[in-house]
C-alpha atoms as a PDB file:
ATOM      1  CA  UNK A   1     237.671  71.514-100.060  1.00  0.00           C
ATOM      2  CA  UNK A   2     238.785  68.597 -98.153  1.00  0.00           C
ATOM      3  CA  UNK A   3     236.068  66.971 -95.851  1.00  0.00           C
ATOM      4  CA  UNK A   4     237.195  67.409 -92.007  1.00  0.00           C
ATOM      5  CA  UNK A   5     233.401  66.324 -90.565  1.00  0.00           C
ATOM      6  CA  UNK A   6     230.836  64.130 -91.708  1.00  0.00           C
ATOM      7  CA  UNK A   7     227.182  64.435 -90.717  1.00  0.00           C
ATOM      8  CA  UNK A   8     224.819  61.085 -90.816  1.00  0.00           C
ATOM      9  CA  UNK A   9     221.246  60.669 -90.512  1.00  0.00           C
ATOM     10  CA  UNK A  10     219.991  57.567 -88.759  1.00  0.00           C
ATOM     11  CA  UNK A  11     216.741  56.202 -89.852  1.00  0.00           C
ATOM     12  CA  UNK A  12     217.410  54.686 -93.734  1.00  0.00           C
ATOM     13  CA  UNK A  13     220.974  55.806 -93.764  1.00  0.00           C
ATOM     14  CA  UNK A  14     222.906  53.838 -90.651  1.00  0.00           C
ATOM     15  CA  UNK A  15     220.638  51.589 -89.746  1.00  0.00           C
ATOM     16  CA  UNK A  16     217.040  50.953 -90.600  1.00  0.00           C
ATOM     17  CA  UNK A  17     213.862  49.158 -88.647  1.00  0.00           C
ATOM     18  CA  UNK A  18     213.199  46.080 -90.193  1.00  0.00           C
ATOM     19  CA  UNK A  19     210.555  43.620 -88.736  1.00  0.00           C
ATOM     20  CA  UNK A  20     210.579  39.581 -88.906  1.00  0.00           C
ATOM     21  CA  UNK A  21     207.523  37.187 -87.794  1.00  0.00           C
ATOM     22  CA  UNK A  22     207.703  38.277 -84.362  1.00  0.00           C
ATOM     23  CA  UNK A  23     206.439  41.839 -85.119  1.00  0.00           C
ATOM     24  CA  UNK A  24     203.375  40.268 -86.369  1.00  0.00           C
ATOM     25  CA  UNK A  25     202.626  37.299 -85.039  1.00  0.00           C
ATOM     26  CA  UNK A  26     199.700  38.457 -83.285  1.00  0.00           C
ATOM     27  CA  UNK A  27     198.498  41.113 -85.606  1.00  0.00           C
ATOM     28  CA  UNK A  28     195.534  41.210 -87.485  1.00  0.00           C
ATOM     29  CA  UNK A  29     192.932  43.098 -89.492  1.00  0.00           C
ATOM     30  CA  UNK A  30     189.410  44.429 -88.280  1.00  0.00           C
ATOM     31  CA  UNK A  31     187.889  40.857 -89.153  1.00  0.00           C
ATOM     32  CA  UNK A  32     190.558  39.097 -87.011  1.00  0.00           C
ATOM     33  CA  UNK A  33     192.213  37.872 -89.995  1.00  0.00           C
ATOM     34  CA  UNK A  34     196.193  37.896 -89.863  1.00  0.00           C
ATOM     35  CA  UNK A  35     197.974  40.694 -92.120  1.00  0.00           C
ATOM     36  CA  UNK A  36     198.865  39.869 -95.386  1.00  0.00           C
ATOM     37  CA  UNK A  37     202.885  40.608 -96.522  1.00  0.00           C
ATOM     38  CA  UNK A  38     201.749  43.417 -98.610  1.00  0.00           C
ATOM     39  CA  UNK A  39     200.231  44.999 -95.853  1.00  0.00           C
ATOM     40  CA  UNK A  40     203.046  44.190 -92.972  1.00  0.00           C
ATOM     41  CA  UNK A  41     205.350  46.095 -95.549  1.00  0.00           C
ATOM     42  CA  UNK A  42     202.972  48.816 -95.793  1.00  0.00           C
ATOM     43  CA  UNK A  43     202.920  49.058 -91.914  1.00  0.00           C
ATOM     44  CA  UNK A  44     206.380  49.195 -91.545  1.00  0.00           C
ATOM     45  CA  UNK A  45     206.775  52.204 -94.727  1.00  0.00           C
ATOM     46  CA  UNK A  46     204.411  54.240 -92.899  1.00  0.00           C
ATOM     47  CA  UNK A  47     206.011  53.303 -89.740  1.00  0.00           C
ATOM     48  CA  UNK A  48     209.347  54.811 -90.987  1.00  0.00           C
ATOM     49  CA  UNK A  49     208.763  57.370 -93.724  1.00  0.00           C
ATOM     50  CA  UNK A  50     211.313  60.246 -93.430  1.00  0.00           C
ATOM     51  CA  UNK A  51     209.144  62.910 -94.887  1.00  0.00           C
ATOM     52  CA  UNK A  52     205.359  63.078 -96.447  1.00  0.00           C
ATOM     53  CA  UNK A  53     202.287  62.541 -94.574  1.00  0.00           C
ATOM     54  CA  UNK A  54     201.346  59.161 -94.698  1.00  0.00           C
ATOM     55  CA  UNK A  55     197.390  59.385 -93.789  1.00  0.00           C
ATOM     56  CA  UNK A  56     194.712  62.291 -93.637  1.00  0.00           C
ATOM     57  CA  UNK A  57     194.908  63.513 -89.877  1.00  0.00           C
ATOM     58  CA  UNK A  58     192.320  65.771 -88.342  1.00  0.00           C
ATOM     59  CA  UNK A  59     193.461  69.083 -87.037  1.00  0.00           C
ATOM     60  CA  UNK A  60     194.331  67.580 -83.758  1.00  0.00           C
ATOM     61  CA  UNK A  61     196.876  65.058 -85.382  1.00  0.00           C
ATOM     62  CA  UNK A  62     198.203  66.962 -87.937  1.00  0.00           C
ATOM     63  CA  UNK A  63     199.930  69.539 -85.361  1.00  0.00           C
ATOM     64  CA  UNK A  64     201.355  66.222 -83.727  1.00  0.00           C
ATOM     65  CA  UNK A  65     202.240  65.133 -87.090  1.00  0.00           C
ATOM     66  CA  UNK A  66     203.985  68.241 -87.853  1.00  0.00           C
ATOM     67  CA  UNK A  67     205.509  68.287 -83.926  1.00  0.00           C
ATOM     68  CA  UNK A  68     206.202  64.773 -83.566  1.00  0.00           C
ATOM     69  CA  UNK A  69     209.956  64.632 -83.920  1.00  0.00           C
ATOM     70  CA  UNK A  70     210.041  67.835 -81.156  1.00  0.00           C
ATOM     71  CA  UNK A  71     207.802  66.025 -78.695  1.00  0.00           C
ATOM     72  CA  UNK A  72     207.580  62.449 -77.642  1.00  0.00           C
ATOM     73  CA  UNK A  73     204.084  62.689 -76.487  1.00  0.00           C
ATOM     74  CA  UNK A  74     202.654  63.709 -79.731  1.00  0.00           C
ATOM     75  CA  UNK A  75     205.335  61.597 -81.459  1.00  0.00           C
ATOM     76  CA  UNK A  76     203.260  58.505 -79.682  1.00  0.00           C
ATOM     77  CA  UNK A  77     200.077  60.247 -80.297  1.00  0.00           C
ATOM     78  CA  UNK A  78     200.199  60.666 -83.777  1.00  0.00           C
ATOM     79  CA  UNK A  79     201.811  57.575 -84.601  1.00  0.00           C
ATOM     80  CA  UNK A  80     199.275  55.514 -82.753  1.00  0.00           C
ATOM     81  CA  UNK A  81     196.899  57.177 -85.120  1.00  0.00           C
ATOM     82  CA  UNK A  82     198.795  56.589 -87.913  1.00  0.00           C
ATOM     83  CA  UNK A  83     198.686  52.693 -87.027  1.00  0.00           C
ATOM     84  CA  UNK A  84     195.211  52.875 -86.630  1.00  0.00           C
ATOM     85  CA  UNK A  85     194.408  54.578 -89.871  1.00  0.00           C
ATOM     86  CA  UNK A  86     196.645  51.714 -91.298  1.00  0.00           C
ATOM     87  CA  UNK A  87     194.177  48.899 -90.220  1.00  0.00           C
ATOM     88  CA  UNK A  88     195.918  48.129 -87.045  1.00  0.00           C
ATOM     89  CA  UNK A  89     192.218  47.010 -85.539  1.00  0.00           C
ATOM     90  CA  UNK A  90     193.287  47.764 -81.777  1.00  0.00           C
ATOM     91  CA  UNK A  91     194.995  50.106 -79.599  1.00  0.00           C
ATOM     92  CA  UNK A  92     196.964  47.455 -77.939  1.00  0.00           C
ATOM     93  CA  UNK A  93     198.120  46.145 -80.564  1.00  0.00           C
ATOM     94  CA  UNK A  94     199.184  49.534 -82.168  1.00  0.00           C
ATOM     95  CA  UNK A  95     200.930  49.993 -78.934  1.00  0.00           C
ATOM     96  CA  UNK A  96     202.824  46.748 -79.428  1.00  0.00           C
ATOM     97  CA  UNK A  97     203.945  48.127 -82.646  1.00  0.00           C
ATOM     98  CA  UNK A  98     205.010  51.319 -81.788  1.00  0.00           C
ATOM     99  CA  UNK A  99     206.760  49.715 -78.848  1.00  0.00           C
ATOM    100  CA  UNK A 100     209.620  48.543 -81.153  1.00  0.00           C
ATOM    101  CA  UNK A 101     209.655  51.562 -83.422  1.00  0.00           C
ATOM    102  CA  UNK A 102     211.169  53.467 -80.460  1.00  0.00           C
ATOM    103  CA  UNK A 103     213.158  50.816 -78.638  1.00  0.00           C
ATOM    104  CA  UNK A 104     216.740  51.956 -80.258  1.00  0.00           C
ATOM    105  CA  UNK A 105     217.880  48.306 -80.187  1.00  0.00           C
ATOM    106  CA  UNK A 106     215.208  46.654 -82.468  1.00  0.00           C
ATOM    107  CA  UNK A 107     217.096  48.752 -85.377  1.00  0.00           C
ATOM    108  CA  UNK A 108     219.333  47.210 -87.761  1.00  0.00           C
ATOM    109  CA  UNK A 109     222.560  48.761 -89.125  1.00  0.00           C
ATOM    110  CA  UNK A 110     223.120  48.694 -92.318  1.00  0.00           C
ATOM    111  CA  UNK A 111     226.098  46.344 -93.624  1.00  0.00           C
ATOM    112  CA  UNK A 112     228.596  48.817 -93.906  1.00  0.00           C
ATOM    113  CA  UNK A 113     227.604  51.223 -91.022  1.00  0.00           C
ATOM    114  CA  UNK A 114     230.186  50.383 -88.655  1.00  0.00           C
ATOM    115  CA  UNK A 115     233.314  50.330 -91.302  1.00  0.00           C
ATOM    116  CA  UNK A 116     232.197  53.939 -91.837  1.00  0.00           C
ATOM    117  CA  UNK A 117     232.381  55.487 -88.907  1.00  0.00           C
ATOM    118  CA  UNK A 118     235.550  53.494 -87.971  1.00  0.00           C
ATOM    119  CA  UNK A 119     237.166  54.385 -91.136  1.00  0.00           C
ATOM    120  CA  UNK A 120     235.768  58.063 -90.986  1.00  0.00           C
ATOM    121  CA  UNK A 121     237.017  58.371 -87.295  1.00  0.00           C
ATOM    122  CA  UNK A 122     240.539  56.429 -87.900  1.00  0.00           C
ATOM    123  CA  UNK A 123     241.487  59.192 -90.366  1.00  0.00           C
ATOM    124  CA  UNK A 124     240.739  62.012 -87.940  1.00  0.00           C
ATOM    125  CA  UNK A 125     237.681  63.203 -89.557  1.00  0.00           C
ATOM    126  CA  UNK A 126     234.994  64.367 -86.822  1.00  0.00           C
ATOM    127  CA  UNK A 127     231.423  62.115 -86.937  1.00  0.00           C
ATOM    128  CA  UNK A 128     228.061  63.636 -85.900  1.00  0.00           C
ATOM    129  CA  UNK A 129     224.684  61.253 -86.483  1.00  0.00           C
ATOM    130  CA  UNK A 130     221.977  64.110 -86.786  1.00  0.00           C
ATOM    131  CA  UNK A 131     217.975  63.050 -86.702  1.00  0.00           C
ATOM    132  CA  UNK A 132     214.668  63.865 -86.547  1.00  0.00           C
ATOM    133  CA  UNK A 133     213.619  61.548 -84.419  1.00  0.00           C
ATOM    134  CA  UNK A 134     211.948  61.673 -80.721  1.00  0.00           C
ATOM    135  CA  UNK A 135     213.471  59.107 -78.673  1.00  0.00           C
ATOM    136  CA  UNK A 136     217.025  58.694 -77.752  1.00  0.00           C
ATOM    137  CA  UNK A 137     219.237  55.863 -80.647  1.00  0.00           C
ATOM    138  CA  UNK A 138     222.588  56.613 -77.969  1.00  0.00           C
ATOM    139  CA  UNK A 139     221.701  52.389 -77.148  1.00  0.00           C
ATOM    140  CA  UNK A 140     221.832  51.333 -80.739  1.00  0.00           C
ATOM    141  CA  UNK A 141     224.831  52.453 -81.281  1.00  0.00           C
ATOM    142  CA  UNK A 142     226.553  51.954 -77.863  1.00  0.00           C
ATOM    143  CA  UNK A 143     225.149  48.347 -77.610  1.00  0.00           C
ATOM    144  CA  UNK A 144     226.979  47.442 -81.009  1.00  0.00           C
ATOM    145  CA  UNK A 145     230.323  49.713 -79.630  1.00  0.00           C
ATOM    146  CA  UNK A 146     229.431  52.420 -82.392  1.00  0.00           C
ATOM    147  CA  UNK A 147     229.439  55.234 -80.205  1.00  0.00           C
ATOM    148  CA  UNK A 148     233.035  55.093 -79.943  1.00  0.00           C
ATOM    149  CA  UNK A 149     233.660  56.759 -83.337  1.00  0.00           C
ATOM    150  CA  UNK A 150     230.791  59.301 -83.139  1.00  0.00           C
ATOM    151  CA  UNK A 151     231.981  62.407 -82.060  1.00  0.00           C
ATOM    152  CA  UNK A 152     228.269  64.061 -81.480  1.00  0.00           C
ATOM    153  CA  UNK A 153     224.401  63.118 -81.721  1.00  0.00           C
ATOM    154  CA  UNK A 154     222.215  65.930 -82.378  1.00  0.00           C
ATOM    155  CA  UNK A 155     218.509  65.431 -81.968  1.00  0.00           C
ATOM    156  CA  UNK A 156     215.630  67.114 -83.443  1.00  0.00           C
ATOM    157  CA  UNK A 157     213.382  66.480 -79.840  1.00  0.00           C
ATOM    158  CA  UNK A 158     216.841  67.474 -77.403  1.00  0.00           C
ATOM    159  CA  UNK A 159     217.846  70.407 -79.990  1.00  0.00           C
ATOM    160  CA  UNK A 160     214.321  71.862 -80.493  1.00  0.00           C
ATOM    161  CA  UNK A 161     214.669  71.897 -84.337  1.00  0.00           C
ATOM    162  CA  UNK A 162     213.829  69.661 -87.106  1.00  0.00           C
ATOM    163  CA  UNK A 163     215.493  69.232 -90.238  1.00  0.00           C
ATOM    164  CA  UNK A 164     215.601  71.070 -93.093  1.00  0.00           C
ATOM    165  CA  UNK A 165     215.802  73.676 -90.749  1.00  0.00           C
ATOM    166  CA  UNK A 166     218.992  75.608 -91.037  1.00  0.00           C
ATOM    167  CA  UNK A 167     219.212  75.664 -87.002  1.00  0.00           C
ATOM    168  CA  UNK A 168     219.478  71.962 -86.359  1.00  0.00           C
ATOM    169  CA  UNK A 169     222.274  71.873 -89.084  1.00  0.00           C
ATOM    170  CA  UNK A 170     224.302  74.731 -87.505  1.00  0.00           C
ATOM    171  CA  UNK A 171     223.625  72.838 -84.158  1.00  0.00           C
ATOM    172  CA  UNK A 172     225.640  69.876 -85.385  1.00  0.00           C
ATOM    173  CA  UNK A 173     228.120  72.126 -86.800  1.00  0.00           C
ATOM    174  CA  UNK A 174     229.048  73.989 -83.537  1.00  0.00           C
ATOM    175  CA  UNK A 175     229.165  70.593 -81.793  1.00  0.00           C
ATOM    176  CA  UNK A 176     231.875  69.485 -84.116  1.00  0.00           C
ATOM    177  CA  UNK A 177     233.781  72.785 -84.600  1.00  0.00           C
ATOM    178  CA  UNK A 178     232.926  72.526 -88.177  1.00  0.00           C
ATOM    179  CA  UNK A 179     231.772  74.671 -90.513  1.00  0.00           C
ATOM    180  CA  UNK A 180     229.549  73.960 -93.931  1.00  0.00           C
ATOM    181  CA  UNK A 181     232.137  73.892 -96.550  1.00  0.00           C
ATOM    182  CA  UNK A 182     234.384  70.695 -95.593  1.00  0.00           C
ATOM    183  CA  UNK A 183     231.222  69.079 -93.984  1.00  0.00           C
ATOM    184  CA  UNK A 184     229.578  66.097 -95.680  1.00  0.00           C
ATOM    185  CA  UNK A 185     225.998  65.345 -94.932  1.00  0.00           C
ATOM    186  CA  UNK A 186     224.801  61.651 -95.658  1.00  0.00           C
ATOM    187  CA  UNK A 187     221.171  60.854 -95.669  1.00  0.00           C
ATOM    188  CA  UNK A 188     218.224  59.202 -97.610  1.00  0.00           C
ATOM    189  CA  UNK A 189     216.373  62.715 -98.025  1.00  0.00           C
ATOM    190  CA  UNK A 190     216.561  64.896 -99.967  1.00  0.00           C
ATOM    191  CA  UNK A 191     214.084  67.340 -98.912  1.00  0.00           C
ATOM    192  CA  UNK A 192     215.273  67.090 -95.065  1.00  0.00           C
ATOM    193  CA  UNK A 193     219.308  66.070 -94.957  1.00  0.00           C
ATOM    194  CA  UNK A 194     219.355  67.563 -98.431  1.00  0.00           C
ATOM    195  CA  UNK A 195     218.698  71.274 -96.484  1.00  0.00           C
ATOM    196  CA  UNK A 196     222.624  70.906 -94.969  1.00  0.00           C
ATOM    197  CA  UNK A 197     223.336  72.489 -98.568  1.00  0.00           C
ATOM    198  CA  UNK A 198     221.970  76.179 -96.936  1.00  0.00           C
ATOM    199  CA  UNK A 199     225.008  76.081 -95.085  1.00  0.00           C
ATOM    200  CA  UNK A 200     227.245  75.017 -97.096  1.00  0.00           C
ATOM    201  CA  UNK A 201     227.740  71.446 -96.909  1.00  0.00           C
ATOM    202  CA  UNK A 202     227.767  68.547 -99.561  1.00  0.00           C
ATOM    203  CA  UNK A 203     224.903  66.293 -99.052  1.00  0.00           C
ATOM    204  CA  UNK A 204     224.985  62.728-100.453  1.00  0.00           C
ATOM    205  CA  UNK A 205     221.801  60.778-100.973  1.00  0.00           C
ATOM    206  CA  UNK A 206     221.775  57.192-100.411  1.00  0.00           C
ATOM    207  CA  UNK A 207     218.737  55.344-100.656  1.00  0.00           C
ATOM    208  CA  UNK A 208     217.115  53.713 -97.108  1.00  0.00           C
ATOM    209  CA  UNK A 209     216.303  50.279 -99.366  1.00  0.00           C
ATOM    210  CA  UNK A 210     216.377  46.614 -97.024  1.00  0.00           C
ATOM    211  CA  UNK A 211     220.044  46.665 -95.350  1.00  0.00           C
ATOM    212  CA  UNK A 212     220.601  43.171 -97.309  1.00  0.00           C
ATOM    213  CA  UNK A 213     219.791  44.736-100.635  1.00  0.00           C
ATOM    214  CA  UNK A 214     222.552  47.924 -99.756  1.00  0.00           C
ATOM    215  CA  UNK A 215     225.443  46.822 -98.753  1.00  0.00           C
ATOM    216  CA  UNK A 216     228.308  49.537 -99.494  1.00  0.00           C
ATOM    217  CA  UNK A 217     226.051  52.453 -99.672  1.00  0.00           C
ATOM    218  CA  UNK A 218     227.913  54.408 -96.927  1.00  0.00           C
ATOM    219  CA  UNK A 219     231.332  53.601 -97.627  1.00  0.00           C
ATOM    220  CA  UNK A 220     230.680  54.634-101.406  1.00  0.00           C
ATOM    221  CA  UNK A 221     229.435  57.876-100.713  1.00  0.00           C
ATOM    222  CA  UNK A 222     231.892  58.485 -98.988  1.00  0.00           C
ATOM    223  CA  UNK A 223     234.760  57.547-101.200  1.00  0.00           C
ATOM    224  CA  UNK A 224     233.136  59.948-103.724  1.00  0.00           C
ATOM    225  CA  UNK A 225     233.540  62.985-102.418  1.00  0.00           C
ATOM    226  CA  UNK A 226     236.685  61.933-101.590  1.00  0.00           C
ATOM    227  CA  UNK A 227     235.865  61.764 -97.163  1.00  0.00           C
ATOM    228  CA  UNK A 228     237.638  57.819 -97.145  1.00  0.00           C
ATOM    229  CA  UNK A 229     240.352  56.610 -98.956  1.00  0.00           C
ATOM    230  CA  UNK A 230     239.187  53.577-101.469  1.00  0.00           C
ATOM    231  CA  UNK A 231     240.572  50.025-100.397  1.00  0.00           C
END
């Protein structure tokens, strides 16, 4: 069936939050020392994970872990604890941190992020970015003109659903007027975007490496299942 709506994630798959000097200039471990690169990248994994608990959380935090992309509060809450578990020595600056997770425009699209949705829109085919994610990414997208050719955002803390849940999916679907067969959903997991398959949909995995080291991720998934025409 020809593919009349596409369905991205956001977080690994359009753009991804990627740190330079600046994020840690000021950071150190619980002896003052600065972080190491080993464990800046760790931060930033942990930071960003789309699925899979990243520490051991008390009962307290593990509901806000299992919450946090329904509720900003506990999104903050257990993410603050997350940074502390992760040697982050103080709570301001784990604050810092988190700070630039959510600020939408400290995210980086990936190379090929805005020739997708332009060449997705420009042959009619409707756009929705779907996430599970508790703050709004609108501004990343409309500060780069992106939002033009996106049709639809559905989000897991505005929708009251989370992927893999079938609800979120069918959310996006109604949005868009689509239904699962002749969807595509895009995303880097395959436990959560994978679960578009329950209604229906094709799911294409890409993988949410550095945005230098994947370059035509989007554009080639697409191609394959035939939802843009090659160059």
């Amino acid at each position: 069936m020809a593919i009349e709506a596409v369905l991205f994630d956001f977080s690994g798959t359009l753009f991804r939050l990627e740190h330079d000097e600046t994020w840690v200039k000021h950071l150190t471990d619980a002896g003052g020392d600065p972080l190491d690169l080993e464990a800046q990248t760790e931060l930033m994994r942990r930071m960003t994970a789309p699925v899979g608990q990243v520490v051991d959380l008390d009962a307290e935090h593990q509901h806000a872990w299992e919450h946090r992309d329904l509720d900003p509060a506990l999104h903050t809450k257990v993410y603050l604890e997350v940074l502390r578990q992760s040697g982050v020595p103080t709570v301001e600056q784990a604050k810092a941190l988190y700070d630039r997770l959510v600020d939408p425009l400290e995210w980086t699209p990936y190379p090929d992020t805005e020739a997708v949705l332009k060449g997705a829109a420009g042959q009619g085919i409707r756009v929705g970015v779907l996430s599970n994610i508790a703050f709004d990414i609108r501004p990343a997208f409309a500060s780069r003109g992106l939002d033009a050719y996106v049709d639809e955002f559905v989000l897991s803390y505005e929708v009251g659903a989370i992927k893999p849940d079938p609800a979120i999916f069918r959310a996006a679907l109604d949005r868009l007027g689509a239904e699962g067969p002749g969807t595509l959903m895009v995303g880097d997991s395959e436990e959560a975007d994978g679960g578009a398959r329950a209604l229906g949909c094709a799911f294409a995995l890409v993988p949410p490496t550095p945005t230098g080291d994947r370059t035509d991720g989007l554009l080639t998934a697409l191609r394959r299942h035939g939802a843009l025409k090659a160059p």
